[in-house]
Every structure is written in structure tokens, then in C-alpha cells.
C-alpha atoms as a PDB file:
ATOM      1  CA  UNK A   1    -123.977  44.167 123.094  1.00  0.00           C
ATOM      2  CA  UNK A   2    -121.955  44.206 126.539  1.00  0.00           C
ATOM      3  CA  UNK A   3    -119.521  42.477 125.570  1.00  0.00           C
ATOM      4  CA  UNK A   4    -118.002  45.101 123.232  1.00  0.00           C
ATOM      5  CA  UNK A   5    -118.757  47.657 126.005  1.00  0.00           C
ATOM      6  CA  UNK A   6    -117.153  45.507 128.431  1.00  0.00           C
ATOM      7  CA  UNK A   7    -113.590  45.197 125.930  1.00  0.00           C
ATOM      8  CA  UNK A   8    -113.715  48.815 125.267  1.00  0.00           C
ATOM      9  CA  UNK A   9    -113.880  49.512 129.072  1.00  0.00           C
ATOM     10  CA  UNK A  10    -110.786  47.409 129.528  1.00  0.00           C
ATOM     11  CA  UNK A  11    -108.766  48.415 126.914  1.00  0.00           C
ATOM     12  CA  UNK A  12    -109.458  52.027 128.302  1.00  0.00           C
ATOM     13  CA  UNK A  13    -108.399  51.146 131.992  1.00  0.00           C
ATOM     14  CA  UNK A  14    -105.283  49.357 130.755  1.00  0.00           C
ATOM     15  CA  UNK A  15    -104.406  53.060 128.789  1.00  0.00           C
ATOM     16  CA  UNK A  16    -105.008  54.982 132.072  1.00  0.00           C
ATOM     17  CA  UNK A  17    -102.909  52.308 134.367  1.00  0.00           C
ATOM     18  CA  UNK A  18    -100.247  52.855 131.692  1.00  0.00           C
ATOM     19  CA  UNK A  19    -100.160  49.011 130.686  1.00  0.00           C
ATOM     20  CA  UNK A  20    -100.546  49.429 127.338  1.00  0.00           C
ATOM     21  CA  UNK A  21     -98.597  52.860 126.925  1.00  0.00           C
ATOM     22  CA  UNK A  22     -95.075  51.502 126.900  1.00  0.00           C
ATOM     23  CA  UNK A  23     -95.948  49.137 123.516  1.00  0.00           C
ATOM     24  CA  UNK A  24     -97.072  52.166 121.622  1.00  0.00           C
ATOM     25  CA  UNK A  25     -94.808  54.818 122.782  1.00  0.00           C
ATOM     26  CA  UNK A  26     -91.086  55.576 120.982  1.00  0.00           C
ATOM     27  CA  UNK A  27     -87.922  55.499 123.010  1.00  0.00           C
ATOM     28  CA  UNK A  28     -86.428  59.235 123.463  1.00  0.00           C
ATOM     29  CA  UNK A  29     -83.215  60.444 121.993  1.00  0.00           C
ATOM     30  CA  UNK A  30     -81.582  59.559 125.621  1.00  0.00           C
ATOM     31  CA  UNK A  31     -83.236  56.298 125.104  1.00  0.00           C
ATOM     32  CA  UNK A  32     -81.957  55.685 121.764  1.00  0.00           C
ATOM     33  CA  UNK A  33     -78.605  53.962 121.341  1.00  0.00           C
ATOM     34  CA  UNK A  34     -76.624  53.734 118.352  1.00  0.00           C
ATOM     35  CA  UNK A  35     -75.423  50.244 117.823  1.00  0.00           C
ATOM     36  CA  UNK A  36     -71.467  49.179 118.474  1.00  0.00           C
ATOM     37  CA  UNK A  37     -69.477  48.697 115.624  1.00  0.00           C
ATOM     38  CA  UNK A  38     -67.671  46.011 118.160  1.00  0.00           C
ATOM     39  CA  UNK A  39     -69.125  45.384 121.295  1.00  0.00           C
ATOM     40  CA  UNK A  40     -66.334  45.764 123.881  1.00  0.00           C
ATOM     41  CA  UNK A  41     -68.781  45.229 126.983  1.00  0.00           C
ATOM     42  CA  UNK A  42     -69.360  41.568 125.846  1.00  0.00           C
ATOM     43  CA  UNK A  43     -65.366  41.069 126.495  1.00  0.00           C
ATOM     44  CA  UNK A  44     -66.216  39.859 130.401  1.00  0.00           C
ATOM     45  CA  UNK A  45     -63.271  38.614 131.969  1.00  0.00           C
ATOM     46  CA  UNK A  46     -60.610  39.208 129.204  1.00  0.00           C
ATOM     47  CA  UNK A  47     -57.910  41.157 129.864  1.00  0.00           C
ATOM     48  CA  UNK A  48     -57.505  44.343 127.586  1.00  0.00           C
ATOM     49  CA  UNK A  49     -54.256  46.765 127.517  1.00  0.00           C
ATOM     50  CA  UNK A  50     -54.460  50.291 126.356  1.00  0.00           C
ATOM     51  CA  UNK A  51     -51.666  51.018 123.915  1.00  0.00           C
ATOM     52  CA  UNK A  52     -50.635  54.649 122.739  1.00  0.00           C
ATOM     53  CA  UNK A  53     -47.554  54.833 120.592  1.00  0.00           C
ATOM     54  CA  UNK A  54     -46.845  59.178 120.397  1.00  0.00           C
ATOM     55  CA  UNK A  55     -44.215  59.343 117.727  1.00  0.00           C
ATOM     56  CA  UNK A  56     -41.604  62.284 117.474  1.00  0.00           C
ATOM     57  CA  UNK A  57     -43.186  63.442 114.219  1.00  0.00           C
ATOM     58  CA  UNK A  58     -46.831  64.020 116.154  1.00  0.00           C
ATOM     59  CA  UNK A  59     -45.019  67.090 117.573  1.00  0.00           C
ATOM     60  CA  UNK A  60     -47.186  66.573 121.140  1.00  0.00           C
ATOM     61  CA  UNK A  61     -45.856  66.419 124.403  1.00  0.00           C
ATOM     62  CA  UNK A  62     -44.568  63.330 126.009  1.00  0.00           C
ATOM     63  CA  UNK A  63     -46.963  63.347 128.922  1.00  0.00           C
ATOM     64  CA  UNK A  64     -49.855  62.753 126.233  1.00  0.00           C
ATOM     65  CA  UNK A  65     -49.251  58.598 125.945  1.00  0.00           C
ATOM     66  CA  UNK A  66     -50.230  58.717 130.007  1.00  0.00           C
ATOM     67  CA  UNK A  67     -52.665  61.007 129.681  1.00  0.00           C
ATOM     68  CA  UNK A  68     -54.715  59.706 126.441  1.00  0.00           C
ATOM     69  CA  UNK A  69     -54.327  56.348 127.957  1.00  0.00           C
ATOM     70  CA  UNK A  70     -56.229  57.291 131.700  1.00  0.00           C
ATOM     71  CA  UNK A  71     -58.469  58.389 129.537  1.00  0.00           C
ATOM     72  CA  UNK A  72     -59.005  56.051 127.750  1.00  0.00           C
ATOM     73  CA  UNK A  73     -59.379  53.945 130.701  1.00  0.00           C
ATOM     74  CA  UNK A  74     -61.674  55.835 132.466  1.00  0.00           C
ATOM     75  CA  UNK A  75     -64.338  55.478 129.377  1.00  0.00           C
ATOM     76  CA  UNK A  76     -63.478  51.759 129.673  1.00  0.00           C
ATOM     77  CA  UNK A  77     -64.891  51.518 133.199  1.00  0.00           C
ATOM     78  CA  UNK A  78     -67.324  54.180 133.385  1.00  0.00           C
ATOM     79  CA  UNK A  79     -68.793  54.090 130.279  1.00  0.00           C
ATOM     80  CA  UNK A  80     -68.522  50.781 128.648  1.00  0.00           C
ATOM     81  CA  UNK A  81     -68.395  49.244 132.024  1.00  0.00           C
ATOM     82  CA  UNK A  82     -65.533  47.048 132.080  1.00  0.00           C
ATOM     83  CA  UNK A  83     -64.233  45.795 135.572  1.00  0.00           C
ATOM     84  CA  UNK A  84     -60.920  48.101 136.790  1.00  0.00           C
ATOM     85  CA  UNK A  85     -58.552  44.394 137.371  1.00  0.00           C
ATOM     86  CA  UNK A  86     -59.197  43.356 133.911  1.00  0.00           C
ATOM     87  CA  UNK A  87     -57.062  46.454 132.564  1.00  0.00           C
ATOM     88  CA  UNK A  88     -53.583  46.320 132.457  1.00  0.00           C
ATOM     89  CA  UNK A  89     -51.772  48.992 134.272  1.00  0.00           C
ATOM     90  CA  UNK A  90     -49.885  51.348 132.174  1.00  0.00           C
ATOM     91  CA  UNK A  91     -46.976  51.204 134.232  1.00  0.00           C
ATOM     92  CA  UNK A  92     -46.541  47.152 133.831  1.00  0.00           C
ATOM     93  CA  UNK A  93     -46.611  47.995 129.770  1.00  0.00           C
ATOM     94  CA  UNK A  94     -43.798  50.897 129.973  1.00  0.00           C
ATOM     95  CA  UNK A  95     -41.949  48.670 132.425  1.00  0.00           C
ATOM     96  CA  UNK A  96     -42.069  46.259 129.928  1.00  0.00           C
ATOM     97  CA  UNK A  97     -41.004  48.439 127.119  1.00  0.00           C
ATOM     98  CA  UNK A  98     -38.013  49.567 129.028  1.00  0.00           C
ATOM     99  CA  UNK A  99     -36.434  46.218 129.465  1.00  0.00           C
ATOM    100  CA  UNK A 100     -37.196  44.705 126.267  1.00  0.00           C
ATOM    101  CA  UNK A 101     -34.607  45.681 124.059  1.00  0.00           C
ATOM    102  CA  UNK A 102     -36.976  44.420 121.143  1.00  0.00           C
ATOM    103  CA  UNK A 103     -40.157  46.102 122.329  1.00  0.00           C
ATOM    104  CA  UNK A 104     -40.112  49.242 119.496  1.00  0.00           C
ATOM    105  CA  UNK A 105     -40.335  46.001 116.693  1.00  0.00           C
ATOM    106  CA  UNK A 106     -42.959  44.596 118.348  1.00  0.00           C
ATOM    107  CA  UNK A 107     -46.489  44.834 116.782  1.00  0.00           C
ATOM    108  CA  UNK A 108     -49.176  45.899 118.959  1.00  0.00           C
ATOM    109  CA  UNK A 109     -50.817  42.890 119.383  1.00  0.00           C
ATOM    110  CA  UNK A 110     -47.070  41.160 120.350  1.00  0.00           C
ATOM    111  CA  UNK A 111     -46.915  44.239 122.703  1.00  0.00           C
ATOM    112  CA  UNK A 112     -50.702  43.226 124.665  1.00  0.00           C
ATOM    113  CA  UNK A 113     -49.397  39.339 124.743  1.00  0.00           C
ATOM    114  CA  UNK A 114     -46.094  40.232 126.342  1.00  0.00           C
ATOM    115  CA  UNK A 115     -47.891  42.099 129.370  1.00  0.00           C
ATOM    116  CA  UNK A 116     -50.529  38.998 129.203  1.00  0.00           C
ATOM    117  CA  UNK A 117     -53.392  40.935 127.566  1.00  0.00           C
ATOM    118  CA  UNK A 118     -56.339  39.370 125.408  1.00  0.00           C
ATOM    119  CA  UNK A 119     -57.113  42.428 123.585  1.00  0.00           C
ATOM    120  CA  UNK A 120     -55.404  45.741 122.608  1.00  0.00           C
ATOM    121  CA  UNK A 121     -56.949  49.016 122.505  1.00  0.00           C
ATOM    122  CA  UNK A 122     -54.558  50.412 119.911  1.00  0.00           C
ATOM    123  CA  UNK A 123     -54.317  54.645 119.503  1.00  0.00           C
ATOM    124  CA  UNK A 124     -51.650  56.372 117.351  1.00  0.00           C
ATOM    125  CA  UNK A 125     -50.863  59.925 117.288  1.00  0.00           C
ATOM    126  CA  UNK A 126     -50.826  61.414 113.809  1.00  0.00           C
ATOM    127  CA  UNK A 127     -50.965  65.467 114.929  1.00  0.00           C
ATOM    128  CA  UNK A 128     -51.275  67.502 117.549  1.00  0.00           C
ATOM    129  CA  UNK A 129     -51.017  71.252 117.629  1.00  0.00           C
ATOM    130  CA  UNK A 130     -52.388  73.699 120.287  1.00  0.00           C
ATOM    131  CA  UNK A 131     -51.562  76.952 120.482  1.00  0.00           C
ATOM    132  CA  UNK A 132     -52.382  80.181 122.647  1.00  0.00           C
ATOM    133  CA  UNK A 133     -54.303  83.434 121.572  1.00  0.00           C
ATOM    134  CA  UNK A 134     -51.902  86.439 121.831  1.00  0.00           C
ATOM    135  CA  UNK A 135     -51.825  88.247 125.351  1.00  0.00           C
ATOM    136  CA  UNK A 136     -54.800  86.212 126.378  1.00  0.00           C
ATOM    137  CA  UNK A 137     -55.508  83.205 128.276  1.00  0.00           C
ATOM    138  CA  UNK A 138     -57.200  80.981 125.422  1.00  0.00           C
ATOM    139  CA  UNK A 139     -55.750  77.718 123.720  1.00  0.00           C
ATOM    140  CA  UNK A 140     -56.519  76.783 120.572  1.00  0.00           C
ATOM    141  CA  UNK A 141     -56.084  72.847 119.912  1.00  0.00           C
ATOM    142  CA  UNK A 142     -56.391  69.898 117.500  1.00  0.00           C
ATOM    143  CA  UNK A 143     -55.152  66.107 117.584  1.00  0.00           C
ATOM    144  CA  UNK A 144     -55.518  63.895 115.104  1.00  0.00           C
ATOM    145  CA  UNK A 145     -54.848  59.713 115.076  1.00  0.00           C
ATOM    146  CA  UNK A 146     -56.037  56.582 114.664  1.00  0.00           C
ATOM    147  CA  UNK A 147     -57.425  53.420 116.462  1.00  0.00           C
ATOM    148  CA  UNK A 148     -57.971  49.920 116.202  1.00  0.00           C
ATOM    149  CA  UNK A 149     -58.923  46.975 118.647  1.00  0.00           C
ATOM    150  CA  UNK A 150     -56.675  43.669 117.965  1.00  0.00           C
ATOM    151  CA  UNK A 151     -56.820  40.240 119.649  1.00  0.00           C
ATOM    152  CA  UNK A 152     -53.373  39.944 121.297  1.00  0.00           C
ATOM    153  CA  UNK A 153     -53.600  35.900 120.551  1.00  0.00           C
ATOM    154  CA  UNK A 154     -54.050  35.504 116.952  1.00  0.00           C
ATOM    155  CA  UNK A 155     -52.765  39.389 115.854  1.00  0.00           C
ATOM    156  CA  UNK A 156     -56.431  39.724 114.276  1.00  0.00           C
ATOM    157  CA  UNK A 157     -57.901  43.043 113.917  1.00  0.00           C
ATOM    158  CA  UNK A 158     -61.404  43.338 115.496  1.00  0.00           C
ATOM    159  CA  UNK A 159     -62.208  46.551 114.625  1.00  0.00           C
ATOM    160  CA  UNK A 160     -63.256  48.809 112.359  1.00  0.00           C
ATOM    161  CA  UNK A 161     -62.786  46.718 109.315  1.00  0.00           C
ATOM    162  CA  UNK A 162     -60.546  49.620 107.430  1.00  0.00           C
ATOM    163  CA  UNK A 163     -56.720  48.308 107.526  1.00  0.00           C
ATOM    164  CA  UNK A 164     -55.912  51.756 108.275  1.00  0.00           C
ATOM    165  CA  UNK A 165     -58.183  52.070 111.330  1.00  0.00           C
ATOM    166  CA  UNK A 166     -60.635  54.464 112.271  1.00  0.00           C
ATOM    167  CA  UNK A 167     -59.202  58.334 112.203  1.00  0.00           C
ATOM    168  CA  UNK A 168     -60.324  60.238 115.183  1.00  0.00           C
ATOM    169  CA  UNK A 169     -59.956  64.169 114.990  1.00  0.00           C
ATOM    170  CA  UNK A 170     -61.046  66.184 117.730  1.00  0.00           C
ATOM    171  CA  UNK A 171     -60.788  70.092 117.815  1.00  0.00           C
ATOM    172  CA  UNK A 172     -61.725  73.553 119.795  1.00  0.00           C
ATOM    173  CA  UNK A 173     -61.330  76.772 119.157  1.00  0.00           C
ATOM    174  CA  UNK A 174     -61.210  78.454 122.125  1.00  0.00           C
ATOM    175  CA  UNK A 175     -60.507  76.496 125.936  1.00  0.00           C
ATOM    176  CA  UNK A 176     -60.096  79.304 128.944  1.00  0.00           C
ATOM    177  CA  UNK A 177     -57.428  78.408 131.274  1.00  0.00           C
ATOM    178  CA  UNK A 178     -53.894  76.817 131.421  1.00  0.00           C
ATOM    179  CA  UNK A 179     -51.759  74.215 128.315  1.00  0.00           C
ATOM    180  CA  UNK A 180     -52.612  71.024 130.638  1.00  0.00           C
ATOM    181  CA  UNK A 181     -56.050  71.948 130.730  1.00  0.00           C
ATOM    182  CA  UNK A 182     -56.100  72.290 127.227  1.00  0.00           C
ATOM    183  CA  UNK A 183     -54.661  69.232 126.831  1.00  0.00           C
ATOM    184  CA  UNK A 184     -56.586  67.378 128.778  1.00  0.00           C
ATOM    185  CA  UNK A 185     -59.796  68.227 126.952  1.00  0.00           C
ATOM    186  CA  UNK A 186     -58.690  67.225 123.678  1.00  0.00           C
ATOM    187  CA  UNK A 187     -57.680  63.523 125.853  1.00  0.00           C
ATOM    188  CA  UNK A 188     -60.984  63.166 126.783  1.00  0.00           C
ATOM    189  CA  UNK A 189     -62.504  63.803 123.551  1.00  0.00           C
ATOM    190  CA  UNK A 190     -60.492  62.108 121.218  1.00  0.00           C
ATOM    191  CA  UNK A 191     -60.867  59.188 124.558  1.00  0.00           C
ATOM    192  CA  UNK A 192     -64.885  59.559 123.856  1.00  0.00           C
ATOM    193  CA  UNK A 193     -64.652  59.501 120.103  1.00  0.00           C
ATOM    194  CA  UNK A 194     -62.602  56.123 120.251  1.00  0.00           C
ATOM    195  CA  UNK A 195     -64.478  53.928 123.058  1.00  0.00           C
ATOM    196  CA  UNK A 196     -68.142  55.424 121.621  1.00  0.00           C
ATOM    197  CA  UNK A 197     -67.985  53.103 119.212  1.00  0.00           C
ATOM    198  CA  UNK A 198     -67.284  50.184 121.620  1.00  0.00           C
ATOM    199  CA  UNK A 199     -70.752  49.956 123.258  1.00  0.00           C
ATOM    200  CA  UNK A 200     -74.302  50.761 122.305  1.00  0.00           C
ATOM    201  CA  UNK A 201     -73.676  54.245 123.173  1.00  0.00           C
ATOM    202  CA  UNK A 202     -76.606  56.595 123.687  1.00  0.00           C
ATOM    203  CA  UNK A 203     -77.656  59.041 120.728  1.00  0.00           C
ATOM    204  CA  UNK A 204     -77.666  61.766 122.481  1.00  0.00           C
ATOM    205  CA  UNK A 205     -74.033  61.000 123.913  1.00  0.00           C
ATOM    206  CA  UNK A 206     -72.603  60.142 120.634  1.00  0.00           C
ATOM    207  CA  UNK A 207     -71.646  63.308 119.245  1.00  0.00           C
ATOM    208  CA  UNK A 208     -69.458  65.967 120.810  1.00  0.00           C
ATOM    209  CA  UNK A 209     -68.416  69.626 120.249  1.00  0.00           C
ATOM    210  CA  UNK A 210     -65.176  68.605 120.095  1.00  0.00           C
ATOM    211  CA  UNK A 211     -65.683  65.890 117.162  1.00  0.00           C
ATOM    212  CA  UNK A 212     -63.820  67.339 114.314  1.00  0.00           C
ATOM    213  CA  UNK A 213     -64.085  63.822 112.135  1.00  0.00           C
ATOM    214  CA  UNK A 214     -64.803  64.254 108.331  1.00  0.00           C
ATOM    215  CA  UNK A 215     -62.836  68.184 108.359  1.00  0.00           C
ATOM    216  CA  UNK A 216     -59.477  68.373 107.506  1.00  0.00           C
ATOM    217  CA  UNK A 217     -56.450  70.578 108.837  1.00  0.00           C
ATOM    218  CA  UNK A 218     -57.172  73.247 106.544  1.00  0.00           C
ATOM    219  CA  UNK A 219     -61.161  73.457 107.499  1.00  0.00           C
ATOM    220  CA  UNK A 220     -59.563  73.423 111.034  1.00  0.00           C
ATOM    221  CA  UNK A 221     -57.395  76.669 110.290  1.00  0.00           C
ATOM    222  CA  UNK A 222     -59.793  78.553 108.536  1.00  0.00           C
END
């Protein structure tokens, strides 16, 4: 009969020393990641460009190809984790585009090979619109595009698996302050809304106030 005793004893100590505690308990919603769709951190050593074609039509400033593309970068080191020499500079990719009188033809994964890429991190602007609340000093903004991650080699589309790309839309009703602040908050969402599906990012991370995905303009306006 001690031997029973004896188990039950253990089992008991092992509880209190917090042995046994970690197999039985659930990971927290920080704990909990949500699986990448592609897993960008696994890259290593390759070289990846960030590419953001702004078209006329978009209506958004200039300045928001260098701005959505720091951004972009920034989630790329800090957040996916991504060494800083591995990315190629913005500047060599507009230098580039400058002196090739071919570069507007080129696709994007021509674009990344030309500036010696591996990868492209590929964002296009469909809308942007931000706009300021009558004698007051609130902004209200939206931009709208889409992404898609291609291997500069063989022109093959990593992800998501929809030829179209994945549609980002990011949104706010009311941001205090100045147009570049303004516009720098919609960067760094739509930024977060691209590269969160790039890593195992965190639950609790995932979704932001600014993720507008799944509404259209009009649910915007109203």
C-alpha cells in the first residue's frame, strides 16, 4: 500500500515544482500564433527587394512608394526578423529604374533580378483618399492595394495562391494631427497587414484597428 502513497506524493511535488504544469496548461492569446501563409523568416540569406509601383490613377502622393516601402522594411527586420544587408536599398531599385529605359515593361520579378534580388515583395496601389474634417485638425483616410511575394529567378508567385494577390485595405476615421502623419499611419498599417502574413505572427498582433479588409468603399463612406 506505499507504493501508491509514495506515486501520489510525487506526482503532487512535481505539480507544486511546476514540472508537470507546462504539459497541461494552454498557451495564451500572446502565446498563440497564427500560422504563415508563406514563411518569409525561413528565406535566410536570400536577398529580397521591396517593390511599390503607385500609379497616377491611385490619386496618392508621390512620396507614398518611399514611404510604404520603409515600412515595409521595417516589419521585415523587426518583425519577421530578416537581417538589414539582405534588403535591397530602395535607392539602388529607383536608380535602376531611372536608367533603364525599359524598366516600366519590366515585370516585377524582372525588376528584383535586375537589382540582384531573390525574392520580391510586390505592393500596388489601387486607392488612396484622405481627407480633412472642416475647420478642424482631423484626417480621415483609406488605401487600398494589393500584394504578392514572387521569386525573382523563375517569375513564380509564392504567395497567396490568388492570381490577383491578396487585397489589403486599411482605414481610420479620425487621426489628430498633420497630412504626413496621416499618411504615415495608413503606411504602417497597410505595412502590418501585408508582412503579418509572412511569419507565424502572434494572435493577438494579427488584427488591427486600422484593418478595413472584407468592407468596401461604400461601407468605408457610410
Amino acid at each position: 500500500m506505499r507504493k501508491p502513497v509514495a506515486y501520489v506524493t510525487i506526482i503532487v511535488l512535481l505539480f507544486v515544482c511546476g514540472c508537470i504544469v507546462p504539459i497541461f496548461t494552454e498557451p495564451t492569446r500572446h502565446e498563440k500564433k497564427i500560422p504563415a501563409e508563406y514563411n518569409l523568416a525561413l528565406a535566410e540569406d536570400k536577398k529580397v527587394v521591396v517593390l511599390v509601383e503607385n500609379p497616377i490613377w491611385a490619386n496618392a502622393p508621390v512620396s507614398l512608394a518611399s514611404q510604404l516601402t520603409t515600412e515595409l522594411n521595417n516589419n521585415l527586420t523587426d518583425k519577421i526578423g530578416l537581417k538589414s544587408e539582405v534588403l535591397i536599398p530602395y535607392e539602388r531599385l529607383q536608380t535602376f529604374k531611372a536608367a533603364a529605359p525599359d524598366a516600366a515593361g519590366l515585370s516585377p520579378s524582372e525588376l528584383g533580378k535586375a537589382v540582384g534580388a531573390d525574392l520580391v515583395l510586390f505592393a500596388e496601389v489601387h486607392e488612396f483618399a484622405l481627407s480633412k474634417t472642416m475647420e478642424t485638425d482631423y484626417y480621415k483616410g483609406l488605401l487600398e492595394g494589393r500584394t504578392a511575394l514572387f521569386d525573382a529567378g523563375s517569375g513564380q508567385r509564392l504567395w497567396p495562391e490568388s492570381e490577383l494577390g491578396k487585397v489589403i485595405r486599411v482605414a481610420f476615421d479620425i487621426e489628430e494631427g498633420d497630412y504626413d502623419k496621416a499618411t504615415g499611419r495608413l503606411s504602417r498599417a497597410f505595412a502590418h497587414c501585408v508582412t503579418r502574413y509572412l511569419y507565424d505572427c502572434p494572435v493577438a498582433k494579427f488584427k488591427i484597428f486600422e484593418d478595413k479588409s472584407g468592407t468596401g468603399w461604400k461601407d468605408w463612406q457610410d
